[in-house]
N, C-alpha and C. Protein backbone atom coordinates (compact mmCIF):
# COMPACT_ATOMS: atom_id res chain seq x y z
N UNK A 1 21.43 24.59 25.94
CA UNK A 1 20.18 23.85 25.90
C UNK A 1 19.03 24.71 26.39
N UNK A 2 19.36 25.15 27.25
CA UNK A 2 17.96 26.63 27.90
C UNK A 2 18.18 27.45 27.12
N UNK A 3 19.16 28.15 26.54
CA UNK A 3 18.58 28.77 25.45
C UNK A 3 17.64 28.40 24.19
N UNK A 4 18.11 27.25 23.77
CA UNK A 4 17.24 27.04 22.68
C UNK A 4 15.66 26.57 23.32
N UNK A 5 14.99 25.79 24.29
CA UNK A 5 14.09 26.06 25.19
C UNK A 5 13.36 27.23 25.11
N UNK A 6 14.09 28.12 25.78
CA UNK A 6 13.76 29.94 25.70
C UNK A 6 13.20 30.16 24.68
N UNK A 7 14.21 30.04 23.40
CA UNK A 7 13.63 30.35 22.34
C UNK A 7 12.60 29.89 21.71
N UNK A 8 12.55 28.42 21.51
CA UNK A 8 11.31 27.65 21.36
C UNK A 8 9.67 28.32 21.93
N UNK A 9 9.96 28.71 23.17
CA UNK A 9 8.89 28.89 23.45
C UNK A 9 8.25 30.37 23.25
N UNK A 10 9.38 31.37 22.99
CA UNK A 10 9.15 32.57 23.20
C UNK A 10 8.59 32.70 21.28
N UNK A 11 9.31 31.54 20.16
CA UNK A 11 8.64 31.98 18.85
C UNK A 11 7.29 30.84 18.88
N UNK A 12 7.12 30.39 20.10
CA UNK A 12 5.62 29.29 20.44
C UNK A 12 4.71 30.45 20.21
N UNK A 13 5.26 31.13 21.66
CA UNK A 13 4.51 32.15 22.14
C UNK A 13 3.95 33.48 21.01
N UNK A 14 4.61 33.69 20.31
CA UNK A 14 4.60 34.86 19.09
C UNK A 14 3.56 34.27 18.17
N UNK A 15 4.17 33.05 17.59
CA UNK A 15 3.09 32.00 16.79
C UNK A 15 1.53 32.09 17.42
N UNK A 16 1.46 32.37 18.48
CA UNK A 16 -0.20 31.95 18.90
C UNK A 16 -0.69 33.15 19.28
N UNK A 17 -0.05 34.08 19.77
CA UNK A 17 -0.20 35.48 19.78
C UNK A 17 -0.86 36.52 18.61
N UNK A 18 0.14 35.76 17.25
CA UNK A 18 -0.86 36.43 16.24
C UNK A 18 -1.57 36.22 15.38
N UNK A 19 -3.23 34.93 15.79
CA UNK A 19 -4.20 34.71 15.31
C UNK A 19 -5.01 35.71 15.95
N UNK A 20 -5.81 36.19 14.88
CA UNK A 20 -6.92 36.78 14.85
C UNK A 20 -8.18 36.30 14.67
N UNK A 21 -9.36 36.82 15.17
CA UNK A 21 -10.49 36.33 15.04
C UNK A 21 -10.73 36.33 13.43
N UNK A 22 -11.63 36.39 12.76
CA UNK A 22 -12.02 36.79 11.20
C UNK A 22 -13.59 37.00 11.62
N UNK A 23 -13.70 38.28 10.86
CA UNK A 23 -14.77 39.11 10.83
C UNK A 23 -15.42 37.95 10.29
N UNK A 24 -17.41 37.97 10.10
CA UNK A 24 -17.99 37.46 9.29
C UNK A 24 -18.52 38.17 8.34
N UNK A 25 -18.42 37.05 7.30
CA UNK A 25 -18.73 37.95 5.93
C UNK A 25 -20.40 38.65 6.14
N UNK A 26 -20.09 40.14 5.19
CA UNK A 26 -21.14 40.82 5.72
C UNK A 26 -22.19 40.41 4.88
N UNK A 27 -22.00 40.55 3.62
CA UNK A 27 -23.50 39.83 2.70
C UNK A 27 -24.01 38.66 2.68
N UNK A 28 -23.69 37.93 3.67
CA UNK A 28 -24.31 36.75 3.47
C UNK A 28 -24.65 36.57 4.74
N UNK A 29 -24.62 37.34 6.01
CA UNK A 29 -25.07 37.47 7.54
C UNK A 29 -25.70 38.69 7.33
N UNK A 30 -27.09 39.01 6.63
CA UNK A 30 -27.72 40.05 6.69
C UNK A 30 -28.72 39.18 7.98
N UNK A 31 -29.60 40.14 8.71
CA UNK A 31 -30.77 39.74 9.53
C UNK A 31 -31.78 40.66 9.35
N UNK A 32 -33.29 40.09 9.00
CA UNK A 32 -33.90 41.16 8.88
C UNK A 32 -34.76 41.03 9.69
N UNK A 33 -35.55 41.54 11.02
CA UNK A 33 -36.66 41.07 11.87
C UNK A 33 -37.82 41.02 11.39
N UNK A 34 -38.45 40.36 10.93
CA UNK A 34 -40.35 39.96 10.89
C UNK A 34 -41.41 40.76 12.12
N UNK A 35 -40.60 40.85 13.33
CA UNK A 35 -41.52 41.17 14.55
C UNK A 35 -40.67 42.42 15.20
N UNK A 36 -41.33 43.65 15.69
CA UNK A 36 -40.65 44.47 16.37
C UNK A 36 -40.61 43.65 17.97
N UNK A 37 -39.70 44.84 18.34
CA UNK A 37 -39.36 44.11 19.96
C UNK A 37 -40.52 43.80 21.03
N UNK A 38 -40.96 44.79 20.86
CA UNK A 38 -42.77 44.55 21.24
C UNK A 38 -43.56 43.54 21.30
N UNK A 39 -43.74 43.28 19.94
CA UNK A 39 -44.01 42.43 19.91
C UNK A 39 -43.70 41.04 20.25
N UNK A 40 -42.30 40.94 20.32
CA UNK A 40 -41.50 39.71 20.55
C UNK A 40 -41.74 39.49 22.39
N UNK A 41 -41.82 40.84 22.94
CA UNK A 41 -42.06 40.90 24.58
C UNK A 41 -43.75 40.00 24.69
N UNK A 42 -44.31 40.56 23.89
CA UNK A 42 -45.87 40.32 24.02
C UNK A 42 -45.67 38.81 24.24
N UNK A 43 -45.40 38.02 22.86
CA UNK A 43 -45.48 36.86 22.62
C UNK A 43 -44.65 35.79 24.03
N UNK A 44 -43.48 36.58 24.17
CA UNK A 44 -43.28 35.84 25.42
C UNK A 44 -44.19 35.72 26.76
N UNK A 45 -44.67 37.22 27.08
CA UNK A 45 -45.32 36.94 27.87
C UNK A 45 -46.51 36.22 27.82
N UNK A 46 -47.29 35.94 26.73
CA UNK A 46 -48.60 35.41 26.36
C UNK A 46 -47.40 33.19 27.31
N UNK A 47 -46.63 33.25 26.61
CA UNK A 47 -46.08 32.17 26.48
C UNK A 47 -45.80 31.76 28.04
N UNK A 48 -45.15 32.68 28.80
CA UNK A 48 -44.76 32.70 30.58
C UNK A 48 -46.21 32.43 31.13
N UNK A 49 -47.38 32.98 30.66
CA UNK A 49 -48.48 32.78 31.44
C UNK A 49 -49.70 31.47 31.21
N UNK A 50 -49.22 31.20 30.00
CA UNK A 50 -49.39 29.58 29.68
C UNK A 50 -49.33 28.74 30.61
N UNK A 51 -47.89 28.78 31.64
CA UNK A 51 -47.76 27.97 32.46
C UNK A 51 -46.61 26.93 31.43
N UNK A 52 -46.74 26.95 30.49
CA UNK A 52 -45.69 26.00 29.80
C UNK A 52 -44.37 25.92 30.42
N UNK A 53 -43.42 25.40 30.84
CA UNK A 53 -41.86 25.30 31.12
C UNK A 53 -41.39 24.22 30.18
N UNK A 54 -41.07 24.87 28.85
CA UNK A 54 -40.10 24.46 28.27
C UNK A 54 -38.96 23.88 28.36
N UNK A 55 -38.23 23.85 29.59
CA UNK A 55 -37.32 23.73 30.08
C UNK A 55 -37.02 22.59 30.95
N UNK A 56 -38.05 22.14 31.28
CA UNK A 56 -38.52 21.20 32.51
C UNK A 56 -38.03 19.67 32.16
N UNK A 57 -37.92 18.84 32.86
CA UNK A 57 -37.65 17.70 32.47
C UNK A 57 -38.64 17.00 32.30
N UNK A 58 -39.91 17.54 32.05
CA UNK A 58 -40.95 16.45 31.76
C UNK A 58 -41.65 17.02 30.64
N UNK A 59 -40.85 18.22 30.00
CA UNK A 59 -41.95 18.56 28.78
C UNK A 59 -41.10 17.80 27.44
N UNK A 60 -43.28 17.98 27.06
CA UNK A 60 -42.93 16.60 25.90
C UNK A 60 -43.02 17.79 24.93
N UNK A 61 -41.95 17.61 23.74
CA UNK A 61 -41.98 18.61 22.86
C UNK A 61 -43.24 17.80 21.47
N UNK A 62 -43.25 17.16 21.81
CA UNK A 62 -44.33 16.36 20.41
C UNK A 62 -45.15 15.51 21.06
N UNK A 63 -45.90 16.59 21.92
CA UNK A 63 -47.36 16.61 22.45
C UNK A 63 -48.33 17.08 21.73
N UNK A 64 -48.00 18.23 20.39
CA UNK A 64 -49.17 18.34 19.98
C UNK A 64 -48.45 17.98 18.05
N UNK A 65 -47.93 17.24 18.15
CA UNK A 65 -47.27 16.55 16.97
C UNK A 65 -48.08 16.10 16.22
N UNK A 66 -49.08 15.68 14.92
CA UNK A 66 -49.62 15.09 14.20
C UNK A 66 -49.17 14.40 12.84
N UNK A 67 -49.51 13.47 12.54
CA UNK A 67 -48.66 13.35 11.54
C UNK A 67 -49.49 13.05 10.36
N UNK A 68 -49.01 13.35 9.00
CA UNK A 68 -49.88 13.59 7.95
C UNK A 68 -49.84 12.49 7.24
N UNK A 69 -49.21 11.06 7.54
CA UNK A 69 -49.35 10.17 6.75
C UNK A 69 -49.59 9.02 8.01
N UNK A 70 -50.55 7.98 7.27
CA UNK A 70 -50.80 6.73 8.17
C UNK A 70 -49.37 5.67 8.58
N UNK A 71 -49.97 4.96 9.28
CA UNK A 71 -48.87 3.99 9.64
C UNK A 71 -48.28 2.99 8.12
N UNK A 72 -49.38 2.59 7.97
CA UNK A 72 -49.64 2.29 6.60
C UNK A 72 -48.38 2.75 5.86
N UNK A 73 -48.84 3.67 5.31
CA UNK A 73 -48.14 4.37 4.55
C UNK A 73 -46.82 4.28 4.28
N UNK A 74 -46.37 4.89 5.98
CA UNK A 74 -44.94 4.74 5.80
C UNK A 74 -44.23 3.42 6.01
N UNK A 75 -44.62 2.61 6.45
CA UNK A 75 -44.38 1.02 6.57
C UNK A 75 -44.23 1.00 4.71
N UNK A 76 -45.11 0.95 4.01
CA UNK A 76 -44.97 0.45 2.95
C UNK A 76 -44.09 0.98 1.65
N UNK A 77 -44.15 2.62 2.19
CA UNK A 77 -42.61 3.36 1.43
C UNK A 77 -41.25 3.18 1.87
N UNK A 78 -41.41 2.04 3.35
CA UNK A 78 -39.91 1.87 3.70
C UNK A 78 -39.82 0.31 3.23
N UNK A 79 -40.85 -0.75 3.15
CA UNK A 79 -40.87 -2.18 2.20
C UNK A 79 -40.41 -1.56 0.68
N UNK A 80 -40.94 -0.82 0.42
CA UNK A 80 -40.25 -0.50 -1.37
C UNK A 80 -38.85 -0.03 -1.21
N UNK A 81 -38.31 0.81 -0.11
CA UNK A 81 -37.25 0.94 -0.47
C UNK A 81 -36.02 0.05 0.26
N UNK A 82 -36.81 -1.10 1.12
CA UNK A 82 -35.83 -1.42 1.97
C UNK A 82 -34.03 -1.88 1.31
N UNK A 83 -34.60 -2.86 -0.03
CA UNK A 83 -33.58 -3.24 -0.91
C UNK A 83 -32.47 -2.27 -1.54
N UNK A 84 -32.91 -1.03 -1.44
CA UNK A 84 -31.97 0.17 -2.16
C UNK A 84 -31.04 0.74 -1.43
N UNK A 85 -32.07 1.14 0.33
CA UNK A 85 -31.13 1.13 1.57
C UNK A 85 -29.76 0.09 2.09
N UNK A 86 -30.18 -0.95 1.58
CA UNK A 86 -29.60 -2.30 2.17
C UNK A 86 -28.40 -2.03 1.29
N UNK A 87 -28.32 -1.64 0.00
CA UNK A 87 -27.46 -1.94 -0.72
C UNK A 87 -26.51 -0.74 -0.86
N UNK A 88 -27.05 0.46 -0.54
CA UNK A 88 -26.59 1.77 -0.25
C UNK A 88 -25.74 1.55 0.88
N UNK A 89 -25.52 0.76 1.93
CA UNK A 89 -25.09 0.75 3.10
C UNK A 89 -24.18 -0.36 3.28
N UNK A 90 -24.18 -0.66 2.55
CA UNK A 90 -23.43 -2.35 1.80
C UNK A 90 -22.09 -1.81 1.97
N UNK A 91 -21.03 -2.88 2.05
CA UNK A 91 -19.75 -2.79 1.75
C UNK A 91 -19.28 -2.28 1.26
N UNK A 92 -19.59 -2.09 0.01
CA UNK A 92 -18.95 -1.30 -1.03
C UNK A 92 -19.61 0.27 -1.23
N UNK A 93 -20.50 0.38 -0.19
CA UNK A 93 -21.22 1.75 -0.85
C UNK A 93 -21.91 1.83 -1.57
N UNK A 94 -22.86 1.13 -1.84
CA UNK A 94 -23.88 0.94 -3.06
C UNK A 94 -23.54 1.02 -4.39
N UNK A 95 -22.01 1.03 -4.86
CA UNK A 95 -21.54 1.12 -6.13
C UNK A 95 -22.37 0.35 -6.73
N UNK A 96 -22.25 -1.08 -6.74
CA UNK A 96 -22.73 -2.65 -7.06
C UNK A 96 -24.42 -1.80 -7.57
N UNK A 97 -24.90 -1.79 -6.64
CA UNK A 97 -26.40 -1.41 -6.49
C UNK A 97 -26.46 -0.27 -7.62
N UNK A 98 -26.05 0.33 -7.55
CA UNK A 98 -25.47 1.71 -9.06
C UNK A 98 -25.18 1.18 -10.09
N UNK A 99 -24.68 0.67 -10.63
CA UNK A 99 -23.95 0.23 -11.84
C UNK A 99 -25.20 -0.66 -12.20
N UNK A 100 -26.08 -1.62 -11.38
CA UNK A 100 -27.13 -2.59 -12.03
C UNK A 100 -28.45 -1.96 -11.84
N UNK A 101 -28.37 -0.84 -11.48
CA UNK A 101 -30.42 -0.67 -11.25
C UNK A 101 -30.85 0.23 -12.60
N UNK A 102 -31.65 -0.06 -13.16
CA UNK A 102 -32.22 0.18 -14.01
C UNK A 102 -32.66 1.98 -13.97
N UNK A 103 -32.18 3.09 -14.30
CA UNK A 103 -32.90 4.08 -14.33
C UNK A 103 -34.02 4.58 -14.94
N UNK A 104 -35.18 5.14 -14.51
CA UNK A 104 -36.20 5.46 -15.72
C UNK A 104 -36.25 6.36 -16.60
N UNK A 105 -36.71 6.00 -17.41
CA UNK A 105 -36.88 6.91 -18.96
C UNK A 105 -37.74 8.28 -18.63
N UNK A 106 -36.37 9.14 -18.57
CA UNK A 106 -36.80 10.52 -18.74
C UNK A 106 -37.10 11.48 -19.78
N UNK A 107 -36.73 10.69 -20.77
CA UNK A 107 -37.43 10.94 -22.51
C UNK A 107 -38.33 9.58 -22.91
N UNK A 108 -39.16 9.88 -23.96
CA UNK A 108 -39.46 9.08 -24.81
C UNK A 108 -38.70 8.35 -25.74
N UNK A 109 -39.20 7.01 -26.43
CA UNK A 109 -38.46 6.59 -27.20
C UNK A 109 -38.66 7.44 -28.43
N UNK A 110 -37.07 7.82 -28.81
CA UNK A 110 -36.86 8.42 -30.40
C UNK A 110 -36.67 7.65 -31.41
N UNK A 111 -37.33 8.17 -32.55
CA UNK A 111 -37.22 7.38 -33.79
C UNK A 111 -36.18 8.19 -34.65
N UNK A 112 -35.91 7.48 -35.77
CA UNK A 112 -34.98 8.27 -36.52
C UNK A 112 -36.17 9.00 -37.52
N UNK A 113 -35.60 10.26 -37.92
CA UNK A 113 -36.02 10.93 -38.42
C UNK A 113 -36.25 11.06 -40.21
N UNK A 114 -37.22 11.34 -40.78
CA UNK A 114 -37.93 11.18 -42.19
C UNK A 114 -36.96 11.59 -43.10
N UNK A 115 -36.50 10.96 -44.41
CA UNK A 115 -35.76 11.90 -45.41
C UNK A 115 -36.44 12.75 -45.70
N UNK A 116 -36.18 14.21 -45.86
CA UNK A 116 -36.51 15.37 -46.47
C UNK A 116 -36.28 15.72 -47.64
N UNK A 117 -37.76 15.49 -48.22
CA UNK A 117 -37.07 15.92 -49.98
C UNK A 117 -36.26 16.69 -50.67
N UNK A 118 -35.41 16.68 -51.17
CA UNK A 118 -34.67 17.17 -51.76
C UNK A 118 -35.71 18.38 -52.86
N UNK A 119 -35.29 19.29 -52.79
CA UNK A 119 -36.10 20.59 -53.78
C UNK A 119 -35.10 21.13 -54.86
């Protein structure tokens, strides 16, 4: 019984022993810098002497936040879509809501086309 134990653990042990990390792929983790280091020092320090603490428990990150549409606005693009949401989120997944909503016409209506005289 301790032998097989022993063994158990010693092909545990082998098993976990030989994962390897995996490199990351190189063409698609290129980095290219915009700013030399210098510059990147500058900008911090401009930033340290601000007085700003980022870090702090009282900074508001959307203190200088604006927003480009009225209240209005978005109140009334979330009334148009409230019914589509509702049904998207529905029981079934909005299948129901899919299968009956009307899509719009991304062509024109086609007519059938003229006989061509015969020559």
């Amino acid at each position: 019984m301790n032998r097989k134990i022993a063994l158990t653990l010693v092909l545990a042990s082998i098993a976990a022993g030989s994962a390897f990390a995996e490199t990351p792929a190189t063409g698609a983790m290129i980095f290219k810098a915009t700013m030399t280091r210098d510059q990147v020092r500058a900008e911090l320090a401009q930033h340290r002497k601000a007085g700003v603490d980022t870090f702090a428990d009282g900074y508001n990150q959307l203190s200088d936040f604006r927003s480009a549409r009225t209240r209005a606005e978005v109140r009334s693009e979330f009334m148009a879509a409230r019914e589509m949401v509702s049904a998207l989120n529905g029981e079934d997944g909005g299948s129901g809501y899919r299968v009956h909503r009307v899509l719009p016409r991304v062509v024109g209506p086609q007519h059938a086309a003229l006989p061509v005289a015969a020559e």
